[in-house]
Protein backbone atom coordinates (compact mmCIF):
# COMPACT_ATOMS: atom_id res chain seq x y z
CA UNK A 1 17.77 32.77 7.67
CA UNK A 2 21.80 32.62 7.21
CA UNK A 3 24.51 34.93 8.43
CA UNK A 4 28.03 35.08 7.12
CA UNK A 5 30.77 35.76 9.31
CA UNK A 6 31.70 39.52 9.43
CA UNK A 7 35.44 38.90 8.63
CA UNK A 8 34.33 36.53 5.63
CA UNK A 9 34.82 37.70 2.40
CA UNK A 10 33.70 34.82 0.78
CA UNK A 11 30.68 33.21 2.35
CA UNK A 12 28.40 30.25 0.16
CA UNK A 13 24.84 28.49 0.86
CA UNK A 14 23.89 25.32 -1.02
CA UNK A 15 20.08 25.17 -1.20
CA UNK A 16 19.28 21.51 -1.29
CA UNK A 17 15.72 21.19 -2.17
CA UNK A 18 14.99 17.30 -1.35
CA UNK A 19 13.89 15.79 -4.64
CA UNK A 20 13.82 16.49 -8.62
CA UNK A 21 12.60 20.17 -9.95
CA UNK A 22 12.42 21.86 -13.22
CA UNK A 23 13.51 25.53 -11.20
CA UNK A 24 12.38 28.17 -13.02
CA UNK A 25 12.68 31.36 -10.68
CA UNK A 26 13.79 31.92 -6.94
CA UNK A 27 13.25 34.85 -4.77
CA UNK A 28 16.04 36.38 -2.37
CA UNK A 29 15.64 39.37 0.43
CA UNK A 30 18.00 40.79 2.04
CA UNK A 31 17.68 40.61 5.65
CA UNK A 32 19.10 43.95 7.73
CA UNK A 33 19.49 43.54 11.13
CA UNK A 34 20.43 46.32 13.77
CA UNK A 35 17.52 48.88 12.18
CA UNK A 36 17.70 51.68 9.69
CA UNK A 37 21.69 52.09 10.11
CA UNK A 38 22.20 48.84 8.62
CA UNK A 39 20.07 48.81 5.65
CA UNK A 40 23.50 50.09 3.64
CA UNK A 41 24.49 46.37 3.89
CA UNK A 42 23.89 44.03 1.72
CA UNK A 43 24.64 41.27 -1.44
CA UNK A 44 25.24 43.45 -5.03
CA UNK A 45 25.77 40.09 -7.02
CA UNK A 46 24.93 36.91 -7.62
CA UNK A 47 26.49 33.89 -9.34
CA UNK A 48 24.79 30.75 -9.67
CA UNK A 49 25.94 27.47 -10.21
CA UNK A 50 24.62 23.63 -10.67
CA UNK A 51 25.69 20.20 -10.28
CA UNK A 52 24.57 16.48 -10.40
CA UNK A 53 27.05 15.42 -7.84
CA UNK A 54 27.60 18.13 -5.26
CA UNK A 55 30.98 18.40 -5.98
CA UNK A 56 31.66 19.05 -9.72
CA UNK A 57 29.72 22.96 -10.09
CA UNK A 58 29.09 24.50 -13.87
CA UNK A 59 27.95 28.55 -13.91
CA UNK A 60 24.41 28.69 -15.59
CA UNK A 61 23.30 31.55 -17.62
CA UNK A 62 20.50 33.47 -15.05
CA UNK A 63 18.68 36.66 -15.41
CA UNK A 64 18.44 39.22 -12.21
CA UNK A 65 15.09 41.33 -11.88
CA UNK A 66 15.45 44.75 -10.39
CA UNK A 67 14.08 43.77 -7.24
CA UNK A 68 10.91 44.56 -5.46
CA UNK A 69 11.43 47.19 -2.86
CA UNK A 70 9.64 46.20 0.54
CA UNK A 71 10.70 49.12 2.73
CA UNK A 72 9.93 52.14 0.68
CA UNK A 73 12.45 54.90 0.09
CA UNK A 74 15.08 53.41 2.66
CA UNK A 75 16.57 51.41 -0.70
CA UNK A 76 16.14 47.67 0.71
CA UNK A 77 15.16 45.31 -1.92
CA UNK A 78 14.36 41.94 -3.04
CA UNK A 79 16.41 40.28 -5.23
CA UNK A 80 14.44 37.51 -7.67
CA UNK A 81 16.74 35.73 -9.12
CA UNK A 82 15.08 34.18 -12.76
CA UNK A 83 16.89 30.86 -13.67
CA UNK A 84 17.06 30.41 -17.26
CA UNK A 85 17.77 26.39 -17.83
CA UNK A 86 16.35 23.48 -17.36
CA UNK A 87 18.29 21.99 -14.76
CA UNK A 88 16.71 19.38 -12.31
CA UNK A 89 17.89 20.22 -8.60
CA UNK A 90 18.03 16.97 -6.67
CA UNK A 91 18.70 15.53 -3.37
CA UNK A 92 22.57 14.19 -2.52
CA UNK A 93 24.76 16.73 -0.50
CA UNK A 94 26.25 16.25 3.13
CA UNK A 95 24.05 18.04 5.43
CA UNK A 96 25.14 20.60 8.15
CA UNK A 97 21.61 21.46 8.97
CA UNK A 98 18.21 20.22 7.62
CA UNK A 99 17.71 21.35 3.86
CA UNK A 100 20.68 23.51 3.73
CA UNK A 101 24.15 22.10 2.97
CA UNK A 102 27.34 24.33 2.17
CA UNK A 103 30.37 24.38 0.14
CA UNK A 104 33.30 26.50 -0.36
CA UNK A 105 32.76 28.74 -4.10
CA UNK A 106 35.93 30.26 -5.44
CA UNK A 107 36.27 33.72 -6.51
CA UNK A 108 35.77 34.60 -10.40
CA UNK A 109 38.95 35.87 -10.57
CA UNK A 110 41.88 37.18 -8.41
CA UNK A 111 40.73 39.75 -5.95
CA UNK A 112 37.25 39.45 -6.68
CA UNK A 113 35.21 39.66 -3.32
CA UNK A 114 31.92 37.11 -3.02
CA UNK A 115 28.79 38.00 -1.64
CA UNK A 116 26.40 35.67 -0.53
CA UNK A 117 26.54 32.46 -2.65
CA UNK A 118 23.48 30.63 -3.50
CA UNK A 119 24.16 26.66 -4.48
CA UNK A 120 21.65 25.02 -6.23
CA UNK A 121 22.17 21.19 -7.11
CA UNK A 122 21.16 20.52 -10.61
CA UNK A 123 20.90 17.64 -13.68
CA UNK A 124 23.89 17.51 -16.10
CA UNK A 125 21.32 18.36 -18.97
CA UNK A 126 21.81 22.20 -17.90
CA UNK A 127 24.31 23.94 -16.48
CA UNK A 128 24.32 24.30 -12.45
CA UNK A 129 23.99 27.31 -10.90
CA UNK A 130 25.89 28.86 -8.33
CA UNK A 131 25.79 32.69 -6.49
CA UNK A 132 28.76 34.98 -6.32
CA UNK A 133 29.28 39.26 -6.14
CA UNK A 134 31.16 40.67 -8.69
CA UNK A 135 34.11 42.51 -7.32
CA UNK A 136 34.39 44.83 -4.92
CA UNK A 137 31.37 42.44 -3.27
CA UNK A 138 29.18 44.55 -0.72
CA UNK A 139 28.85 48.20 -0.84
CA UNK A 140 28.36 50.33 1.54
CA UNK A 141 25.86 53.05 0.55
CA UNK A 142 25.18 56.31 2.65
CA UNK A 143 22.81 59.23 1.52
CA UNK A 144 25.74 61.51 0.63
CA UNK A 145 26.74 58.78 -1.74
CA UNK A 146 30.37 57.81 0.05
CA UNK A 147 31.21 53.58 -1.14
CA UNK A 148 34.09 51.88 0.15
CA UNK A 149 34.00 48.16 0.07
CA UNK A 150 33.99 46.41 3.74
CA UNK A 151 33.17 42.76 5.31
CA UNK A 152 30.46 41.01 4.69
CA UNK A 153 27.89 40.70 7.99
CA UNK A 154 24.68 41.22 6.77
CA UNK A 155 22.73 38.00 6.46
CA UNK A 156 20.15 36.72 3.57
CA UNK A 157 16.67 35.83 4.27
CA UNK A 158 16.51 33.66 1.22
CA UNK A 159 13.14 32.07 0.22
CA UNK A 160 12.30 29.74 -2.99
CA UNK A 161 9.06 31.60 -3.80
CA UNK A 162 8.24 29.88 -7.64
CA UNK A 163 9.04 26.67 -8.25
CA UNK A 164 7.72 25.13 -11.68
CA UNK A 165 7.88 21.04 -12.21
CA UNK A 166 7.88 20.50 -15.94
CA UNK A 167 7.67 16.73 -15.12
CA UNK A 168 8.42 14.69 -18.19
CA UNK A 169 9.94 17.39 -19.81
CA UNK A 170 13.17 17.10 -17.95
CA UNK A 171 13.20 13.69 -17.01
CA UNK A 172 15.75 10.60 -18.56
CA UNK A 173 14.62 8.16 -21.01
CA UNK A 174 13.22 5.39 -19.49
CA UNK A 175 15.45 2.23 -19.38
CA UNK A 176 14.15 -0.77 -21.49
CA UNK A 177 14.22 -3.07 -17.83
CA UNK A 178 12.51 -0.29 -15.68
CA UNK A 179 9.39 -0.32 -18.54
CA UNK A 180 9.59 -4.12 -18.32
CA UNK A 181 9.71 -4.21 -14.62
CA UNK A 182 5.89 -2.07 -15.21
CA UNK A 183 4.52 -4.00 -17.75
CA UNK A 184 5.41 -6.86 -15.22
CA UNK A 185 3.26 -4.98 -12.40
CA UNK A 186 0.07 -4.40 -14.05
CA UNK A 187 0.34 -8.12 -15.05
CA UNK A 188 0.31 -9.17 -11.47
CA UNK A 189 -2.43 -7.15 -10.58
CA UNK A 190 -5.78 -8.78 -9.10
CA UNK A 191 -8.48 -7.37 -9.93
CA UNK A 192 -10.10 -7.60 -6.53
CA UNK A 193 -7.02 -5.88 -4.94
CA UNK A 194 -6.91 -2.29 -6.52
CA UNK A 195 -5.74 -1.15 -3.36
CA UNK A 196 -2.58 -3.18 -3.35
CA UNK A 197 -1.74 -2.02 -7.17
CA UNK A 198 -2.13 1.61 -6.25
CA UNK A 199 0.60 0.81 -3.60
CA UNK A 200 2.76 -0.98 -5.95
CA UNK A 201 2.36 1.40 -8.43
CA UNK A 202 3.13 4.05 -6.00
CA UNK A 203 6.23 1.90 -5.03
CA UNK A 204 7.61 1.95 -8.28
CA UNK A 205 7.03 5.52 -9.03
CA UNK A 206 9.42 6.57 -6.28
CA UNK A 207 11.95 4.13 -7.35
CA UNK A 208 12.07 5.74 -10.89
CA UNK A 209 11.19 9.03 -9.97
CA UNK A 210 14.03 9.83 -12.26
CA UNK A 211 12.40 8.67 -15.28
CA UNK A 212 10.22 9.78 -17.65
CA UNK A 213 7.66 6.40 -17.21
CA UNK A 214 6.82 7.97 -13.59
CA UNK A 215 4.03 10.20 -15.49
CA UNK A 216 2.75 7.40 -17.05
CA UNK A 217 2.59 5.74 -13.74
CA UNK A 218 0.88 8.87 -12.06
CA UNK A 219 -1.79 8.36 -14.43
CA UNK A 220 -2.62 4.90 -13.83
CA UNK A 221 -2.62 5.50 -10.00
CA UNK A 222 -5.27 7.70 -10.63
CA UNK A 223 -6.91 5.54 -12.83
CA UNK A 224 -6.38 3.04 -10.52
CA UNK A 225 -8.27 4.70 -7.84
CA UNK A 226 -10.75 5.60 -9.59
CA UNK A 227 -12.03 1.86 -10.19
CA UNK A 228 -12.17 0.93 -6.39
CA UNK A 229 -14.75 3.38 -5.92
CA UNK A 230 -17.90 1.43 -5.00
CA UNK A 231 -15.97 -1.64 -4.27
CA UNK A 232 -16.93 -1.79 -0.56
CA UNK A 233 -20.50 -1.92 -1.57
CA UNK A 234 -20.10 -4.71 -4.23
CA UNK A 235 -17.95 -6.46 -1.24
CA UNK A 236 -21.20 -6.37 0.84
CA UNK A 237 -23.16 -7.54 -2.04
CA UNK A 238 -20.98 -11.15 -2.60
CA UNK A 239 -21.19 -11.28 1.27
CA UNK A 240 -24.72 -11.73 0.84
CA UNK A 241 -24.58 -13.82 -1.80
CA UNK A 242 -22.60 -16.19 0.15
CA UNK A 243 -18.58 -15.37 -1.48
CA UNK A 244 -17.45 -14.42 1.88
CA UNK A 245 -14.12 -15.17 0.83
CA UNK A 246 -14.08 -12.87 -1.60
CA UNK A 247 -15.64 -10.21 -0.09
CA UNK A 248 -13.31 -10.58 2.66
CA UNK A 249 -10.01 -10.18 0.26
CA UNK A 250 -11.89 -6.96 -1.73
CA UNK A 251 -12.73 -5.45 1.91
CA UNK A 252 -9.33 -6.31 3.46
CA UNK A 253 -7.54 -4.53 0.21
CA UNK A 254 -9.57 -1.22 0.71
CA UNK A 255 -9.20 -1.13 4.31
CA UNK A 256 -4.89 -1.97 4.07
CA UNK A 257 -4.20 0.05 1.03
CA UNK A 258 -7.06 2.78 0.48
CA UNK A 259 -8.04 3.46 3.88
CA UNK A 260 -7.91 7.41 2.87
CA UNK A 261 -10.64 6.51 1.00
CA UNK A 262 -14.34 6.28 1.40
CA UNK A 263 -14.70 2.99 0.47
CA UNK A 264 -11.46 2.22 2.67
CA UNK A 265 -12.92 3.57 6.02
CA UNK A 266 -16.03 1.94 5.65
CA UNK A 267 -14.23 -1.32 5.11
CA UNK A 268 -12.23 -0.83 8.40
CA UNK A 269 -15.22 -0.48 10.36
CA UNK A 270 -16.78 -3.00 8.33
CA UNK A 271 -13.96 -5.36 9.45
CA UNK A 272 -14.11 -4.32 13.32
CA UNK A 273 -17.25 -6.55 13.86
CA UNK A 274 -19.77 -6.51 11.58
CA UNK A 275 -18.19 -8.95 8.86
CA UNK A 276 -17.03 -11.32 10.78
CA UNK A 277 -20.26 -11.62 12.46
CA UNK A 278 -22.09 -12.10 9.54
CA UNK A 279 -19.77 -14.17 8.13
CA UNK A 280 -20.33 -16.77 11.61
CA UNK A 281 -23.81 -16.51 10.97
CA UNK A 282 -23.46 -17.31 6.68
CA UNK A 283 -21.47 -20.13 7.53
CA UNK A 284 -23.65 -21.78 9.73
CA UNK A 285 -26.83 -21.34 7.56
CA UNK A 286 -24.44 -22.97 5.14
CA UNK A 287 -24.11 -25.97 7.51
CA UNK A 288 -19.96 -25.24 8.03
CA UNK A 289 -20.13 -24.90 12.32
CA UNK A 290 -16.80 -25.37 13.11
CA UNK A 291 -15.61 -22.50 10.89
CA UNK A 292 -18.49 -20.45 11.88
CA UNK A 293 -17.38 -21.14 15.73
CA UNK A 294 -13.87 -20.39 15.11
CA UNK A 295 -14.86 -17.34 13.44
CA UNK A 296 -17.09 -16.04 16.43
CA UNK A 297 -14.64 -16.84 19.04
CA UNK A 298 -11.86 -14.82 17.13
CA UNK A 299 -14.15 -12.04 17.37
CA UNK A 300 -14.62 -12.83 20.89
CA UNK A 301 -11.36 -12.54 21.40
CA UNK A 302 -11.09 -9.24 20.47
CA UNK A 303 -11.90 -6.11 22.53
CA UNK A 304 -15.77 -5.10 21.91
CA UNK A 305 -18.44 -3.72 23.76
CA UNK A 306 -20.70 -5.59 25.82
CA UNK A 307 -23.90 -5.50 23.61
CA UNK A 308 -21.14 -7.22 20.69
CA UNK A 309 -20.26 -9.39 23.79
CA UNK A 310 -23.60 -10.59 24.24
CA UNK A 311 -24.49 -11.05 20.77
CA UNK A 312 -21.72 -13.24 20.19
CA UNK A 313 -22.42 -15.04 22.89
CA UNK A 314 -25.92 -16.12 21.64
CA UNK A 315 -24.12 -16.45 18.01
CA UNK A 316 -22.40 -19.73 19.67
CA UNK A 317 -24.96 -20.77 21.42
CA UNK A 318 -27.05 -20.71 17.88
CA UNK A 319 -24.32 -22.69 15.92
CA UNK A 320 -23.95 -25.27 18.49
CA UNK A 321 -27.96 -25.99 18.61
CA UNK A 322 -28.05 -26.19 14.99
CA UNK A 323 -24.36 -28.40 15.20
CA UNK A 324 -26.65 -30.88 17.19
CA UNK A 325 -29.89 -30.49 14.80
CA UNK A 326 -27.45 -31.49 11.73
CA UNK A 327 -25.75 -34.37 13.47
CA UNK A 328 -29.04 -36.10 14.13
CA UNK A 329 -30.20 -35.60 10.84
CA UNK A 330 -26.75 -36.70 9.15
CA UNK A 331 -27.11 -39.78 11.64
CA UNK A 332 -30.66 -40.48 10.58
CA UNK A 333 -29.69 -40.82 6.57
CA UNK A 334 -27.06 -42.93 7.19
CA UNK A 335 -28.81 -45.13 8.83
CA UNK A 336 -31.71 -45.81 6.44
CA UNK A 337 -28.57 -45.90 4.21
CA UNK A 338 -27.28 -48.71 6.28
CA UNK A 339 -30.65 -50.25 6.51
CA UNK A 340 -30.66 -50.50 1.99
CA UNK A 341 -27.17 -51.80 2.19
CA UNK A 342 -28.16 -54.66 5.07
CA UNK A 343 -30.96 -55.44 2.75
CA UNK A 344 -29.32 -55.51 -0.46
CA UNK A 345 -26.53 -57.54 0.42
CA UNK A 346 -28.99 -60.03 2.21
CA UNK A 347 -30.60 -59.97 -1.15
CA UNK A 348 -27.77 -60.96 -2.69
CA UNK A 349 -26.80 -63.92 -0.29
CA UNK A 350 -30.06 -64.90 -1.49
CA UNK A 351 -29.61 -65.31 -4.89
CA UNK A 352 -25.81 -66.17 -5.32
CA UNK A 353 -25.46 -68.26 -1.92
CA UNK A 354 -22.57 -65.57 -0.84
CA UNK A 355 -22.02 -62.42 0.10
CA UNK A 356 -19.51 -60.30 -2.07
CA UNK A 357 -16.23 -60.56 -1.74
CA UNK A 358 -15.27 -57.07 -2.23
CA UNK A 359 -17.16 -53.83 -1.58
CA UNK A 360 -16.64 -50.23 -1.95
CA UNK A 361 -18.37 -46.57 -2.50
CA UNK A 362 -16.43 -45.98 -5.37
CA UNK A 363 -17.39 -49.88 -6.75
CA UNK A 364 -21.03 -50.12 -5.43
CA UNK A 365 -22.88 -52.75 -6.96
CA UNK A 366 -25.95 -54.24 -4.96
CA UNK A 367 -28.42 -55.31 -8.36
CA UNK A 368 -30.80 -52.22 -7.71
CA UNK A 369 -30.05 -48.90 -9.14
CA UNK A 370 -32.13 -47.19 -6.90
CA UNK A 371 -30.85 -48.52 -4.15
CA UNK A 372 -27.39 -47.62 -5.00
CA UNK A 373 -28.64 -44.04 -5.76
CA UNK A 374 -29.94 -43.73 -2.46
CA UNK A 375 -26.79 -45.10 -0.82
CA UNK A 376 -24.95 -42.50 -2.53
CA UNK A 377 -26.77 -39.71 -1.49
CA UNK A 378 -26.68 -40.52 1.98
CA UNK A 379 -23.29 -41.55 2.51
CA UNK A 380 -19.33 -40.47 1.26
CA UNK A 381 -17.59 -43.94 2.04
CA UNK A 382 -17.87 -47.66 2.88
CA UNK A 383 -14.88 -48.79 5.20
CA UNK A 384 -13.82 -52.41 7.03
CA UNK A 385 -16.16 -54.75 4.35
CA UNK A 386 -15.52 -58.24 5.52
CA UNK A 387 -17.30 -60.80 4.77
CA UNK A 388 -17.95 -64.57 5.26
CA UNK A 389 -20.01 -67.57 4.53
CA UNK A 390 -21.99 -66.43 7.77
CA UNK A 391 -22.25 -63.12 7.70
CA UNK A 392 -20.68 -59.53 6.76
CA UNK A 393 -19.75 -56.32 8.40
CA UNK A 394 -19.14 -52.61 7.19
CA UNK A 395 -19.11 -49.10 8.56
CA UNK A 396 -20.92 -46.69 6.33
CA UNK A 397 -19.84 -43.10 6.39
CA UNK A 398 -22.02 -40.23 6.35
CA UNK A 399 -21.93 -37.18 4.24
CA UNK A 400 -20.35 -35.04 6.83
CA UNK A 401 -17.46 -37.19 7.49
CA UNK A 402 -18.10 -37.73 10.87
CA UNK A 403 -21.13 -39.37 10.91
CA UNK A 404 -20.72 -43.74 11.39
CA UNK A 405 -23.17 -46.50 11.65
CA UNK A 406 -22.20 -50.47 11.74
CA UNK A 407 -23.97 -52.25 9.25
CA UNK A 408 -24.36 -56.42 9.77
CA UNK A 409 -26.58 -59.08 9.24
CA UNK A 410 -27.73 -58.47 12.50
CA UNK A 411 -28.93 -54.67 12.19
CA UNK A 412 -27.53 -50.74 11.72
CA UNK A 413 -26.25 -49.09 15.23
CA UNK A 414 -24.91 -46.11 16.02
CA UNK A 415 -21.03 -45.53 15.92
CA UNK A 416 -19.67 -42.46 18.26
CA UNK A 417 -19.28 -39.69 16.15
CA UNK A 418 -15.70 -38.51 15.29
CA UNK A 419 -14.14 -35.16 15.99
CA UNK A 420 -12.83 -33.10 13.13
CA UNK A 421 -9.22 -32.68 13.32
């Protein structure tokens, strides 16, 4: 609701409707305060004006209705006020309050008297449209028909009651870079993060609201959505199939950038616990425990119940059992891998009266094929060969990394195992 002053004769209201519209039609009531005795006051005429700016106004063509009356015989009306243009109303003026800003409107000529002024901020390709009373302004009316002209204190209820977005229709051209600068996006996209196009696409479309490309790009956002549906459920499928990783980036980008989504909320509570559970236990079936550790105590970490608690807690104590089992087994093949080499490079004393000067994984050559074979399948390296006319010593490296024997003439022993860093 806005009241003019009573002593002034030429009150104005800019509407400022917060982004781009096609405005087609807007309804205004009068609002009559003080009962029945006021209804006699009110706004006769309207002029209507536009701008791109907020500062430089143009007078658009508009078309009054006769009003719909809403208090029966007392005369008080509605005035809808039919804007014939296309003008785009947009956002820009200083504020005084929120959604309404105000200027000062000029008479239409000399002497003329305004009534309430309605400013509406619109795009250059129409003219603006602005609200004035012809002259002689606000009338007073009275059953035996007397009229004199007198201030203005009556105040408008004003309310936009139609407005129709023609979209495209009254948008610019799109700029060469901006369609570019789109064709770029879609290039980037992954197609395991549909979630995080949607939100650039969504990005974009607000930066060029202006243009006519942001259709386009309302389309593809839908189109877009549409093809993460049933993405959570081929997440949980490459879970079980052992691509946790990417299972975890398709869950993560539904749960960050779709969570209004089905698919989205069941990847957030997907994420809470149950994932990274199964992802511990995946990972230590897959013989990787010191991931599958750190990944159970991060969810330790967090905040869950005490049944979670508990069934993390047995989670550890499950990787570290099979941790040991894997170590002794890694430790027994490289030592019957240590055992060939001893044996082999006796061999070769044997037959050549030396052992070899030089002797590596990558360079393996100890006269039996299936010796080497086996070698290789046990171990990943051979480090510290030295040899001598007496004898020879090596460390053979297990599969794991970790895993170290001593190999000499005199036998294969046990190295203590190293830490990964």
């Amino acid at each position: 609701m806005w009241m003019a002053d009573e002593l002034d004769l030429t009150p104005w209201l800019v509407f400022d409707l917060g982004s781009t519209y096609d405005l087609t039609s807007a309804s205004i009531w009068q609002y009559n305060y003080g009962g029945i005795r006021s209804l006699d006051r009110g706004v006769n005429g309207l002029r209507t004006l536009v701008s791109t700016d907020g500062t430089n106004f143009t007078l658009a063509t508009v078309t009054m209705s006769p009003g719909i009356p809403i208090l029966g015989p007392t005369g008080l009306t509605g005035l809808t006020v039919l804007l014939a243009l296309g003008a785009l109303l947009s956002l820009g003026l200083r504020r005084l309050a929120p959604g309404i800003t105000c200027r000062r409107i000029t008479p239409a000529r000399p002497g003329a008297r305004l009534g309430r002024a309605i400013t509406m901020i619109g795009s250059s390709l129409a003219p603006p449209v602005q609200a004035s009373s012809e002259a002689g302004g606000l009338r007073r009316r009275r059953g035996e028909g007397q009229t004199r002209a007198r201030s203005l204190c009556a105040g408008l209820l004003v309310a936009l009651a139609t407005l129709a977005v023609a979209g495209c229709a009254a948008k610019r051209e799109t700029p060469p870079e901006v369609a570019r600068a789109y064709e770029e996006l879609l290039a980037r996209a992954d197609a395991d993060a549909p979630g995080a196009l949607v939100a650039g696409l969504e990005r974009f479309r607000r930066d060029n609201a202006r243009y006519r490309i942001s259709a386009t790009v309302s389309d593809e956002i839908k189109r877009v959505r549409r093809t993460a549906e049933g993405r959570y459920h081929l997440a949980r499928d490459l879970a079980r199939e052992g691509a946790l990783g990417r299972a975890e980036r398709i869950l993560t980008d539904l749960a960050d950038n779709l969570p209004d989504t089905d698919d989205g909320r069941s990847a957030v509570q997907y994420l809470k616990f149950d994932f990274p559970f199964f992802k511990a236990q995946q990972l230590m079936a897959a013989g990787d425990f010191d991931e599958a550790e750190r990944t159970a105590r991060r969810l330790l970490a967090n905040r869950v119940a005490p049944p979670q608690s508990d069934a993390i807690e047995r989670l550890l104590d499950a990787i570290a059992a099979a941790r040991k089992a894997a170590e002794r087994a890694a430790m027994g093949r490289a030592m019957s891998a240590g055992q060939v080499l001893r044996v082999c490079l006796q061999s070769l004393f044997a037959e050549r009266g030396a052992y070899p000067s030089q002797l590596s994984f990558e360079a393996l050559e100890l006269g039996d094929p299936t010796a080497e074979a086996q070698v290789r399948k046990a171990l990943s390296a051979i480090e510290e060969y030295v040899a001598s006319g007496s004898g020879f010593s090596l460390v053979a490296v297990g599969k794991d990394g970790k895993t170290r024997v001593r190999v000499s003439g005199e036998g294969v022993e046990e190295m203590r195992q190293q830490k990964a860093q």
